[in-house]
PDB file of N, CA and C in Angstrom:
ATOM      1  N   UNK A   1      -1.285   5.144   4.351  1.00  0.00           N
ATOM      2  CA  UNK A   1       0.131   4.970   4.370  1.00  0.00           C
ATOM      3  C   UNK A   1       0.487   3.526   4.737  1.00  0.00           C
ATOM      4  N   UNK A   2      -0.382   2.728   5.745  1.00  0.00           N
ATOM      5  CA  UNK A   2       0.172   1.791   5.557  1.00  0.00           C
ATOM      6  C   UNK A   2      -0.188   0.876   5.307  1.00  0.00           C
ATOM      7  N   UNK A   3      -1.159   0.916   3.944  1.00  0.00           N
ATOM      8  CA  UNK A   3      -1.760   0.096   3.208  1.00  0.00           C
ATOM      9  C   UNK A   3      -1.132   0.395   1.808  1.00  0.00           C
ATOM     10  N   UNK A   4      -0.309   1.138   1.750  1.00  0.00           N
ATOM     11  CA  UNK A   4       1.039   1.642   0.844  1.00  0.00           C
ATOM     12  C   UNK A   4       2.197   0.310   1.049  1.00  0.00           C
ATOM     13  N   UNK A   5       2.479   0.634   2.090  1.00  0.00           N
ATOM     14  CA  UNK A   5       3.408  -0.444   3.007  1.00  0.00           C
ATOM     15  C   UNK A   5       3.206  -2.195   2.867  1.00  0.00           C
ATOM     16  N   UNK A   6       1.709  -2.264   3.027  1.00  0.00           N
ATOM     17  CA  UNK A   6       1.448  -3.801   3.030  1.00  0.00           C
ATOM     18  C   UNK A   6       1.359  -4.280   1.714  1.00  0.00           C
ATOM     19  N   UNK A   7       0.990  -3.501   1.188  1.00  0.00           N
ATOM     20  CA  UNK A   7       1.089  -3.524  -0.311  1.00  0.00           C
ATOM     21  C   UNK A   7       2.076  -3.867  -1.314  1.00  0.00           C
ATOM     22  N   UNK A   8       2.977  -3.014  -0.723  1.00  0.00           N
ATOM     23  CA  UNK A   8       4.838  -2.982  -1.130  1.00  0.00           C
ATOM     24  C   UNK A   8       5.467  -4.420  -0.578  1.00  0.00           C
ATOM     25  N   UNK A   9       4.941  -4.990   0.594  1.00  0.00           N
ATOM     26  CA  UNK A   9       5.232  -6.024   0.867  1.00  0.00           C
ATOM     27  C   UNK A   9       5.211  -7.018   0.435  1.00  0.00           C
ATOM     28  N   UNK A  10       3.688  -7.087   0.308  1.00  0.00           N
ATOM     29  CA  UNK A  10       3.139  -8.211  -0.999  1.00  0.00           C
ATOM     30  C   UNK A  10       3.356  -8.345  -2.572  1.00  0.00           C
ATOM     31  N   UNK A  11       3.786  -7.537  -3.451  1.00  0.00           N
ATOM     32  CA  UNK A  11       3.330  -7.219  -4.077  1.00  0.00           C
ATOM     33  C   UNK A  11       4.834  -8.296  -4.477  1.00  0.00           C
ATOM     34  N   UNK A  12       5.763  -8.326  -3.786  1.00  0.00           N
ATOM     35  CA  UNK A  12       7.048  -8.972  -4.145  1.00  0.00           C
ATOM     36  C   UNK A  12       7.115 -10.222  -3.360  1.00  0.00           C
ATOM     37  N   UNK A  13       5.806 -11.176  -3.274  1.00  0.00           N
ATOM     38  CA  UNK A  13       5.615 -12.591  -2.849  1.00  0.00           C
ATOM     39  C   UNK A  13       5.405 -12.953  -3.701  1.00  0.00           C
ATOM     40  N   UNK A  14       4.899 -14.614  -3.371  1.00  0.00           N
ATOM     41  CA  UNK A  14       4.195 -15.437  -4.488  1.00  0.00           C
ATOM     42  C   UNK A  14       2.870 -15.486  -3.793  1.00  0.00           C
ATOM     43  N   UNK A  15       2.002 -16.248  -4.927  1.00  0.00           N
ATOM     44  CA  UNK A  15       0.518 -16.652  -3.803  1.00  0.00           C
ATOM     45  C   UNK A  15       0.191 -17.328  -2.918  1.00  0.00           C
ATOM     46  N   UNK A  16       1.111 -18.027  -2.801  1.00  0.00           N
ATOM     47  CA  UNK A  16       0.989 -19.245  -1.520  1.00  0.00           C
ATOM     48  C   UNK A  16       1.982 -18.434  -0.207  1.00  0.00           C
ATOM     49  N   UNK A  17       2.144 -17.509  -0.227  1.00  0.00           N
ATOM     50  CA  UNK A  17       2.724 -16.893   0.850  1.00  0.00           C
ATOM     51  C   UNK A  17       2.349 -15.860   1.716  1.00  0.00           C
ATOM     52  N   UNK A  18       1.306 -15.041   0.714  1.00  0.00           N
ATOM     53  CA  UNK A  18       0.456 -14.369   1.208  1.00  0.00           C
ATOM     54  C   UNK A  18      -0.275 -14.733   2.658  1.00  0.00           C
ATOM     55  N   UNK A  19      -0.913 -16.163   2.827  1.00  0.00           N
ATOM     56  CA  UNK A  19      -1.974 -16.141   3.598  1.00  0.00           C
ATOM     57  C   UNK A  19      -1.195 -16.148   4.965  1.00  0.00           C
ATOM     58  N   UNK A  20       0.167 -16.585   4.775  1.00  0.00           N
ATOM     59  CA  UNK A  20       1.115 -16.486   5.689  1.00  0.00           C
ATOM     60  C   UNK A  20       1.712 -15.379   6.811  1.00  0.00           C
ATOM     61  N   UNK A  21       1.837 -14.275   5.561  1.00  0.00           N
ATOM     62  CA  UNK A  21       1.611 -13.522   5.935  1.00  0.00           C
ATOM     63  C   UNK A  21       0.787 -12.468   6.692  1.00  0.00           C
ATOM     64  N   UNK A  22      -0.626 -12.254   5.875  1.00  0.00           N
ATOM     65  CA  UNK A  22      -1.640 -11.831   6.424  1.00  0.00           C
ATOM     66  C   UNK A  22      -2.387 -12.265   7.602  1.00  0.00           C
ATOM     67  N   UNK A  23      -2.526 -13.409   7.868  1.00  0.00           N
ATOM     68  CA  UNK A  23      -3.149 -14.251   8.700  1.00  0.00           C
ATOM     69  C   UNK A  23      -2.683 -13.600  10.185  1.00  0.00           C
ATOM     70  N   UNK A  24      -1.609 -13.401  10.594  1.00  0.00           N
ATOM     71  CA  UNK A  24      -1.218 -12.766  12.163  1.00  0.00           C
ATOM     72  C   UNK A  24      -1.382 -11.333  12.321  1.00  0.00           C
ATOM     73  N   UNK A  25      -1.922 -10.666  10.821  1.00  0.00           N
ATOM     74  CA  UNK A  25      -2.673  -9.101  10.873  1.00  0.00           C
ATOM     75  C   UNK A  25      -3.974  -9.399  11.209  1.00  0.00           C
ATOM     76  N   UNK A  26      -4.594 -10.525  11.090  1.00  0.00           N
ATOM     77  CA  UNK A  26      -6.255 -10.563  11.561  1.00  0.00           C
ATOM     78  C   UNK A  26      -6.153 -11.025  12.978  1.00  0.00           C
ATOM     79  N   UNK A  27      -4.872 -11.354  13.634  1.00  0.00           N
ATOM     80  CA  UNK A  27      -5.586 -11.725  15.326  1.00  0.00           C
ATOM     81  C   UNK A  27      -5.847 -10.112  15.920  1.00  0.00           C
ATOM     82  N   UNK A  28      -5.982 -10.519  17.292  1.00  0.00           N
ATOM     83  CA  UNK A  28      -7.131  -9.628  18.237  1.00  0.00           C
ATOM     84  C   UNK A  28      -6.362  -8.835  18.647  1.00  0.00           C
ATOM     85  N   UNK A  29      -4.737  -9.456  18.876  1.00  0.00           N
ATOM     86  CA  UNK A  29      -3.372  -8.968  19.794  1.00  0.00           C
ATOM     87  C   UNK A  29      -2.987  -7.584  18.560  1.00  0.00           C
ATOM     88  N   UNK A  30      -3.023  -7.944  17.579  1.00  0.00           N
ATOM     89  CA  UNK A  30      -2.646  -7.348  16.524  1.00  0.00           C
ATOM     90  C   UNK A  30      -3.418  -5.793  16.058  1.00  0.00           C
ATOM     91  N   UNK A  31      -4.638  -6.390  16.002  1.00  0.00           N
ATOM     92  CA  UNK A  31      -5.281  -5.472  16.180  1.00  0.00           C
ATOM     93  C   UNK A  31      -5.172  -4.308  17.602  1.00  0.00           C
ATOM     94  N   UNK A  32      -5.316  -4.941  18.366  1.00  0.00           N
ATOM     95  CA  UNK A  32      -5.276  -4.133  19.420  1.00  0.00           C
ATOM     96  C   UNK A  32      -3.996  -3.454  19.445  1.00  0.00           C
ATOM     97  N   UNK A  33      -2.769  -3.698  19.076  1.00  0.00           N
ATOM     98  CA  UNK A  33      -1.869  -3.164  19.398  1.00  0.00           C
ATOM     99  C   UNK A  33      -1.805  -1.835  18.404  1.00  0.00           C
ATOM    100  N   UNK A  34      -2.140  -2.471  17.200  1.00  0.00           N
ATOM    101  CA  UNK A  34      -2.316  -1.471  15.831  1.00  0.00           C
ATOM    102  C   UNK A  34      -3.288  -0.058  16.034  1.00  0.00           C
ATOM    103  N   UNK A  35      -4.152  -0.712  16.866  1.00  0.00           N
ATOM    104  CA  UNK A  35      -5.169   0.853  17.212  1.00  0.00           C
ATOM    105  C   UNK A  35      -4.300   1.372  18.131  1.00  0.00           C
ATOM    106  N   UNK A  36      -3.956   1.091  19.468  1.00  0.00           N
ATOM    107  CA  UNK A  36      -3.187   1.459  20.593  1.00  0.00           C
ATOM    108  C   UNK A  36      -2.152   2.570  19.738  1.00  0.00           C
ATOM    109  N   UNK A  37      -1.628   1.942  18.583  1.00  0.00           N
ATOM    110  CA  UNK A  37      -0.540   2.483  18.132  1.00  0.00           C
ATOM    111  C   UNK A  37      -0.937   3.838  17.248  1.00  0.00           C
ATOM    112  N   UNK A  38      -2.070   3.837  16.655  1.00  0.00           N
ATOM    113  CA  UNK A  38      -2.692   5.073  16.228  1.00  0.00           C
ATOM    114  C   UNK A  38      -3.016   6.095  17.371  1.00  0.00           C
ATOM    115  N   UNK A  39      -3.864   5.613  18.278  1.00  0.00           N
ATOM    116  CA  UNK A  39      -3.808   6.306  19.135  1.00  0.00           C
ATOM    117  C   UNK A  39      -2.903   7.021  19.933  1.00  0.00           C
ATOM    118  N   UNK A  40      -1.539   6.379  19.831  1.00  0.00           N
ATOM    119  CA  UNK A  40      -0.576   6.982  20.646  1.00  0.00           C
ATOM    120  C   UNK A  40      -0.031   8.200  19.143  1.00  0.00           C
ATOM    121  N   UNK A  41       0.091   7.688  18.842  1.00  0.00           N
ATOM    122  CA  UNK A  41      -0.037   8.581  17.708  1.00  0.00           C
ATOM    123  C   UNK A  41      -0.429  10.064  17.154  1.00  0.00           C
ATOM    124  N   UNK A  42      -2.060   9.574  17.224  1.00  0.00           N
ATOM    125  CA  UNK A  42      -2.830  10.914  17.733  1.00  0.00           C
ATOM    126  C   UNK A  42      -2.819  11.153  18.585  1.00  0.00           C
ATOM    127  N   UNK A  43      -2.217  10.966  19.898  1.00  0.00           N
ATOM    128  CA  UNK A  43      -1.958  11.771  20.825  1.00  0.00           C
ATOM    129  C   UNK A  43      -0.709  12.687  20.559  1.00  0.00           C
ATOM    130  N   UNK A  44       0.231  12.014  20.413  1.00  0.00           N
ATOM    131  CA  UNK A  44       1.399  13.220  20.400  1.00  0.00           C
ATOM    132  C   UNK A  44       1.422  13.766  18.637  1.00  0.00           C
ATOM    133  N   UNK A  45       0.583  14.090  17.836  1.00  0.00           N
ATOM    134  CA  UNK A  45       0.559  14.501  17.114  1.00  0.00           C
ATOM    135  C   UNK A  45       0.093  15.310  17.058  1.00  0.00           C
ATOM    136  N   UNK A  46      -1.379  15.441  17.688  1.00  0.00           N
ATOM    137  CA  UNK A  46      -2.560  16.871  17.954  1.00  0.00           C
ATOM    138  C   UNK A  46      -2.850  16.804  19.312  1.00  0.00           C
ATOM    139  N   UNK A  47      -2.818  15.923  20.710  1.00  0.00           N
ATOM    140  CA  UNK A  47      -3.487  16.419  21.783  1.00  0.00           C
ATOM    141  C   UNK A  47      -1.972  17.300  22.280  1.00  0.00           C
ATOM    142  N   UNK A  48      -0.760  16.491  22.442  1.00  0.00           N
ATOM    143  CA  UNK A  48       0.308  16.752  23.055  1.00  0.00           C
ATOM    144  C   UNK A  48       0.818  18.418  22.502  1.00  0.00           C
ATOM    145  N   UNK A  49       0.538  18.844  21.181  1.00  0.00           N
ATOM    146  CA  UNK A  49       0.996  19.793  21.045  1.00  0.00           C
ATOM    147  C   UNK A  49      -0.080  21.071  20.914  1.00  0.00           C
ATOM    148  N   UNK A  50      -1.087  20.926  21.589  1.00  0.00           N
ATOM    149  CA  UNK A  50      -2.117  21.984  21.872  1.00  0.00           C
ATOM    150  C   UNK A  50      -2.611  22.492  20.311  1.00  0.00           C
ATOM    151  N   UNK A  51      -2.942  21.501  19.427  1.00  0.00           N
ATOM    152  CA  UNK A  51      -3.573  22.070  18.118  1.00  0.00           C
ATOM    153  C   UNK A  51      -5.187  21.950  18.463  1.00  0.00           C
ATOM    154  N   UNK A  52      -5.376  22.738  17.449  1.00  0.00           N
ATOM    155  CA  UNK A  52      -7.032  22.776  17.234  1.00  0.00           C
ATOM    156  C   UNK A  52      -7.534  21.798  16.399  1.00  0.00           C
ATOM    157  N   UNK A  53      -6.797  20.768  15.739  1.00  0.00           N
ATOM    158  CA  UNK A  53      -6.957  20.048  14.707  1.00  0.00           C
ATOM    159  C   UNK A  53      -8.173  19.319  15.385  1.00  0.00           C
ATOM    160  N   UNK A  54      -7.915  18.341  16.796  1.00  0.00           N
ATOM    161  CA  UNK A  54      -9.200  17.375  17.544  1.00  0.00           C
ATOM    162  C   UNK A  54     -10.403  17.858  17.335  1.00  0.00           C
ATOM    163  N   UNK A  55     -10.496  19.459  17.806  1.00  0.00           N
ATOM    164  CA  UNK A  55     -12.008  19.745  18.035  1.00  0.00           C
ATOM    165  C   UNK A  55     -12.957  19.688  17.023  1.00  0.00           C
ATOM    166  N   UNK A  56     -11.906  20.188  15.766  1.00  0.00           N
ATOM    167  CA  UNK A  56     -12.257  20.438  13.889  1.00  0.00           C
ATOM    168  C   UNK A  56     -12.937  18.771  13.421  1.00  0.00           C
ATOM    169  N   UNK A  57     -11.789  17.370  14.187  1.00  0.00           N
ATOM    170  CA  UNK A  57     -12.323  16.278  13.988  1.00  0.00           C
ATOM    171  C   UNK A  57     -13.761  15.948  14.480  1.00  0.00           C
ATOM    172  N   UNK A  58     -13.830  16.354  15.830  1.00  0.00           N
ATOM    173  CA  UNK A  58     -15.267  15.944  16.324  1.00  0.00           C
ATOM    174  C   UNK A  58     -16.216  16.794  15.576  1.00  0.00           C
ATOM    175  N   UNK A  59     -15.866  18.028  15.487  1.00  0.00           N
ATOM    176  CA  UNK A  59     -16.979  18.678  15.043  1.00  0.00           C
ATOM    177  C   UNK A  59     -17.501  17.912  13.493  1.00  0.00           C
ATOM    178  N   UNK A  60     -17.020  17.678  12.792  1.00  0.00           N
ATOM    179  CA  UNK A  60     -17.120  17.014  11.393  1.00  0.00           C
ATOM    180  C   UNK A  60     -17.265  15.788  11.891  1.00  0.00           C
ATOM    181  N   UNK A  61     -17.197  14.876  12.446  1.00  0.00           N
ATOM    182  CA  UNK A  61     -17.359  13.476  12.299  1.00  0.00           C
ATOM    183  C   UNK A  61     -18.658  13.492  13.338  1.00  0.00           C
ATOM    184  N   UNK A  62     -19.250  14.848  14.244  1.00  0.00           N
ATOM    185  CA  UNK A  62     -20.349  14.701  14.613  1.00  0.00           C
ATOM    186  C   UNK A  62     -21.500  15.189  13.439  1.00  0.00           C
ATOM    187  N   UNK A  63     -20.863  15.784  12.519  1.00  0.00           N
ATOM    188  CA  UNK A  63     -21.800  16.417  11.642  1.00  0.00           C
ATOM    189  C   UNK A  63     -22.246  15.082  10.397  1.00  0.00           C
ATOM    190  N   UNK A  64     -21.089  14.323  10.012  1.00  0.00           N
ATOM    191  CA  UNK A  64     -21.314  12.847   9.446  1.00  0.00           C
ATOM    192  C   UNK A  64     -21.870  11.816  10.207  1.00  0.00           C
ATOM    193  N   UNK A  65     -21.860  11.968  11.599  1.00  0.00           N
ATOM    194  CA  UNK A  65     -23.316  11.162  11.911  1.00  0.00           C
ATOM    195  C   UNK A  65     -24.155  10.903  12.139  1.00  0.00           C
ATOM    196  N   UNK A  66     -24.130  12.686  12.057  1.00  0.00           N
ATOM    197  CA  UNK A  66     -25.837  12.809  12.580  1.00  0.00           C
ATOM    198  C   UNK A  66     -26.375  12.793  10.934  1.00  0.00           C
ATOM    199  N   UNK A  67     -25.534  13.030  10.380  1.00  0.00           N
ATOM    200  CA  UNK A  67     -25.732  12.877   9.023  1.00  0.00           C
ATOM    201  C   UNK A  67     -26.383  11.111   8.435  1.00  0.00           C
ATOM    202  N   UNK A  68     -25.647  10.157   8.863  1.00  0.00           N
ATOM    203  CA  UNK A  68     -25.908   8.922   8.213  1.00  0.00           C
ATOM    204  C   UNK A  68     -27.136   8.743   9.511  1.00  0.00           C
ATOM    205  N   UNK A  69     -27.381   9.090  10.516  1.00  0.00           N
ATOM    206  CA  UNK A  69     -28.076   8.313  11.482  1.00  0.00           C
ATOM    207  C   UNK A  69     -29.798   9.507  10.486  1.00  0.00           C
ATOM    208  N   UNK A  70     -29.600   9.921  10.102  1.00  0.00           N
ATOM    209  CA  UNK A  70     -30.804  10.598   9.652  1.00  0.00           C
ATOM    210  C   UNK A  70     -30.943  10.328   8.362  1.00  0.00           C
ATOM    211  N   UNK A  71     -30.268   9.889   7.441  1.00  0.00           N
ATOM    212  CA  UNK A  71     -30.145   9.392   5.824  1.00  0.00           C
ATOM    213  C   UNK A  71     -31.480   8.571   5.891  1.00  0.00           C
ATOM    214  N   UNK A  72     -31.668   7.340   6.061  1.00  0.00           N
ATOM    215  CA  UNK A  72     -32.585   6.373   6.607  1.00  0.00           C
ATOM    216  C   UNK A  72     -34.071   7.503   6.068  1.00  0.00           C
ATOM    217  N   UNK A  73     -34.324   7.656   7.616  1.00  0.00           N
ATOM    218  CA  UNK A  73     -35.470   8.701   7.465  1.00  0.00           C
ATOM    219  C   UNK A  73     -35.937   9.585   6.433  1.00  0.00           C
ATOM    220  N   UNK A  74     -35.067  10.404   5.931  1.00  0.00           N
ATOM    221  CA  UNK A  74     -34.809  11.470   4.901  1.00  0.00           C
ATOM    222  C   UNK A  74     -34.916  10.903   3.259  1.00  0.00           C
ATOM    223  N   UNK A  75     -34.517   9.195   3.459  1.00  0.00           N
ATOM    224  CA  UNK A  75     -34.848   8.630   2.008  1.00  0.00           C
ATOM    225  C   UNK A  75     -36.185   7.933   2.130  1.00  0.00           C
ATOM    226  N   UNK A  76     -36.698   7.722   3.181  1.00  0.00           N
ATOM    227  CA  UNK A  76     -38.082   7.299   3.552  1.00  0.00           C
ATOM    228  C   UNK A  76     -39.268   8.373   2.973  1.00  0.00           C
ATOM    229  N   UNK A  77     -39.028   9.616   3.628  1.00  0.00           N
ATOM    230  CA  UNK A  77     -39.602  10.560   3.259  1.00  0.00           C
ATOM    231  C   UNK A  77     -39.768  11.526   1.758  1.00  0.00           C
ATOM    232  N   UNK A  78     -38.165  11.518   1.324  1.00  0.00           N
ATOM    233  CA  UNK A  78     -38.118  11.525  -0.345  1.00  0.00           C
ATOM    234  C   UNK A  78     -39.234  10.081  -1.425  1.00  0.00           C
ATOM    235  N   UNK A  79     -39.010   9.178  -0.461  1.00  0.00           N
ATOM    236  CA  UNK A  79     -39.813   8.026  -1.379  1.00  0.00           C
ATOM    237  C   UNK A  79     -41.503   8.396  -1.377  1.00  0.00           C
ATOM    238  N   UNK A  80     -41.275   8.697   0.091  1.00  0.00           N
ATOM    239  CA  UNK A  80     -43.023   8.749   0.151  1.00  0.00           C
ATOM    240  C   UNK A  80     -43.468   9.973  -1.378  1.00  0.00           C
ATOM    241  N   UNK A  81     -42.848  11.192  -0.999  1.00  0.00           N
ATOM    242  CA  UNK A  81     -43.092  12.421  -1.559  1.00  0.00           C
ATOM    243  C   UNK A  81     -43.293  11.939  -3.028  1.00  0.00           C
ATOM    244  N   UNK A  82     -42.392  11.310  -3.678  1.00  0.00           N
ATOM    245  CA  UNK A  82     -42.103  10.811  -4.715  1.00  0.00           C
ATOM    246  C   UNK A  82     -43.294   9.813  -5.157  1.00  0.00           C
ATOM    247  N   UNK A  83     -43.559   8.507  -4.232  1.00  0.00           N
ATOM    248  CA  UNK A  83     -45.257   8.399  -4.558  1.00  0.00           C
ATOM    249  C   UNK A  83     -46.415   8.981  -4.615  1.00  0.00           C
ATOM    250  N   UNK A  84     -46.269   9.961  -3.588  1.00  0.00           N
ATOM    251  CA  UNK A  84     -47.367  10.696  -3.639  1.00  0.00           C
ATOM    252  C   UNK A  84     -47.573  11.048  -4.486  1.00  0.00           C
ATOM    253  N   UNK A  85     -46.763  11.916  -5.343  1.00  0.00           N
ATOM    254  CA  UNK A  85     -46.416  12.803  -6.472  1.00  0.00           C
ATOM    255  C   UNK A  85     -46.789  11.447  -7.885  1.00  0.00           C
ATOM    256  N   UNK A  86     -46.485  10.620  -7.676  1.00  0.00           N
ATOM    257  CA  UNK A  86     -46.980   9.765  -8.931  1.00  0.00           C
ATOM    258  C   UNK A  86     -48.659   9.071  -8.734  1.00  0.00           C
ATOM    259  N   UNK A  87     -48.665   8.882  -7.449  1.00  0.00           N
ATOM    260  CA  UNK A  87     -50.230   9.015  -7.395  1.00  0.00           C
ATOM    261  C   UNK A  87     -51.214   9.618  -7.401  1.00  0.00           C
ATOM    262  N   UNK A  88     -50.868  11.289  -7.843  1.00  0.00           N
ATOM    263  CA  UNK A  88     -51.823  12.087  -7.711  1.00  0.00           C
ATOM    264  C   UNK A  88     -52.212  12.490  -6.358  1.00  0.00           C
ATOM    265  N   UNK A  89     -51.608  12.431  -5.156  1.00  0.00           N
ATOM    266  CA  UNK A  89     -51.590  13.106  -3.928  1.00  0.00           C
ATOM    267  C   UNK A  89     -50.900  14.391  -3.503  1.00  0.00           C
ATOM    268  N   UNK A  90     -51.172  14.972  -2.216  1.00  0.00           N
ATOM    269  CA  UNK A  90     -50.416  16.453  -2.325  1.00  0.00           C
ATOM    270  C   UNK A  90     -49.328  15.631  -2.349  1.00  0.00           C
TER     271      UNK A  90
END
Protein backbone atom coordinates (compact mmCIF):
# COMPACT_ATOMS: atom_id res chain seq x y z
CA UNK A 1 0.00 0.00 0.00
CA UNK A 2 2.49 2.27 0.35
CA UNK A 3 4.53 1.57 -2.38
CA UNK A 4 1.09 2.29 -4.23
CA UNK A 5 1.44 5.74 -2.62
CA UNK A 6 5.16 6.46 -3.47
CA UNK A 7 4.54 5.50 -6.64
CA UNK A 8 1.49 7.82 -7.23
CA UNK A 9 3.81 10.39 -6.05
CA UNK A 10 6.41 9.96 -8.45
CA UNK A 11 4.95 8.99 -11.17
CA UNK A 12 3.72 12.89 -11.61
CA UNK A 13 7.54 14.36 -11.29
CA UNK A 14 10.20 14.90 -13.62
CA UNK A 15 13.66 13.05 -13.32
CA UNK A 16 15.67 15.43 -11.76
CA UNK A 17 13.29 15.56 -8.84
CA UNK A 18 13.06 12.29 -7.90
CA UNK A 19 16.43 12.00 -6.08
CA UNK A 20 15.03 14.84 -4.09
CA UNK A 21 12.62 13.33 -3.09
CA UNK A 22 13.67 9.89 -2.26
CA UNK A 23 16.86 10.68 -0.69
CA UNK A 24 15.20 11.69 3.07
CA UNK A 25 13.28 8.03 2.72
CA UNK A 26 16.85 6.41 2.95
CA UNK A 27 17.99 8.24 6.31
CA UNK A 28 18.09 6.18 9.63
CA UNK A 29 15.42 8.79 11.37
CA UNK A 30 13.12 7.78 8.62
CA UNK A 31 13.46 4.55 8.71
CA UNK A 32 13.14 4.18 12.18
CA UNK A 33 10.17 6.09 12.47
CA UNK A 34 8.54 4.11 9.43
CA UNK A 35 9.04 0.69 11.30
CA UNK A 36 7.96 2.30 14.76
CA UNK A 37 4.97 3.23 12.68
CA UNK A 38 4.17 -0.35 11.45
CA UNK A 39 4.60 -1.53 14.55
CA UNK A 40 2.26 0.67 16.25
CA UNK A 41 0.17 -0.42 13.81
CA UNK A 42 0.36 -4.01 14.37
CA UNK A 43 -0.22 -3.44 17.59
CA UNK A 44 -3.59 -1.94 17.61
CA UNK A 45 -4.60 -3.90 14.73
CA UNK A 46 -4.06 -7.63 16.08
CA UNK A 47 -2.36 -7.44 19.66
CA UNK A 48 -4.87 -4.63 21.04
CA UNK A 49 -7.92 -6.40 19.87
CA UNK A 50 -7.25 -10.01 21.17
CA UNK A 51 -7.09 -11.73 17.53
CA UNK A 52 -5.47 -14.91 16.78
CA UNK A 53 -4.06 -13.47 13.66
CA UNK A 54 -0.08 -12.97 15.69
CA UNK A 55 0.18 -16.53 16.71
CA UNK A 56 -0.98 -17.80 12.87
CA UNK A 57 2.08 -15.14 11.92
CA UNK A 58 4.74 -16.76 14.04
CA UNK A 59 3.66 -20.00 13.45
CA UNK A 60 4.23 -19.59 9.50
CA UNK A 61 7.11 -17.34 9.49
CA UNK A 62 8.68 -20.01 11.98
CA UNK A 63 7.82 -22.66 9.51
CA UNK A 64 9.63 -20.32 6.50
CA UNK A 65 12.66 -20.34 8.42
CA UNK A 66 13.29 -23.18 9.44
CA UNK A 67 12.47 -23.70 6.01
CA UNK A 68 15.26 -21.39 4.23
CA UNK A 69 17.80 -22.11 7.20
CA UNK A 70 17.61 -25.91 5.96
CA UNK A 71 17.27 -25.22 1.96
CA UNK A 72 21.23 -24.96 1.92
CA UNK A 73 21.64 -28.49 3.28
CA UNK A 74 18.70 -30.19 1.50
CA UNK A 75 20.20 -28.82 -2.01
CA UNK A 76 23.61 -30.13 -0.91
CA UNK A 77 22.22 -33.42 -0.40
CA UNK A 78 19.82 -33.50 -3.62
CA UNK A 79 23.26 -32.65 -5.53
CA UNK A 80 25.18 -35.28 -3.93
CA UNK A 81 22.25 -37.98 -4.66
CA UNK A 82 22.12 -36.68 -8.10
CA UNK A 83 25.99 -37.44 -8.61
CA UNK A 84 25.92 -40.36 -7.19
CA UNK A 85 23.21 -41.46 -9.38
CA UNK A 86 25.28 -40.29 -12.54
CA UNK A 87 28.29 -41.99 -11.30
CA UNK A 88 27.08 -45.22 -10.86
CA UNK A 89 26.95 -45.12 -6.94
CA UNK A 90 24.08 -46.17 -4.53
Amino acid sequence: MAMRKVYSEIKGMKVKEVPNYVKPMLSMDYVKKAFQKGLDNYNSKYIQTDSIQPLYHVCFGGMVFSYLVALPNERRHLEHQQHAKEHGHH
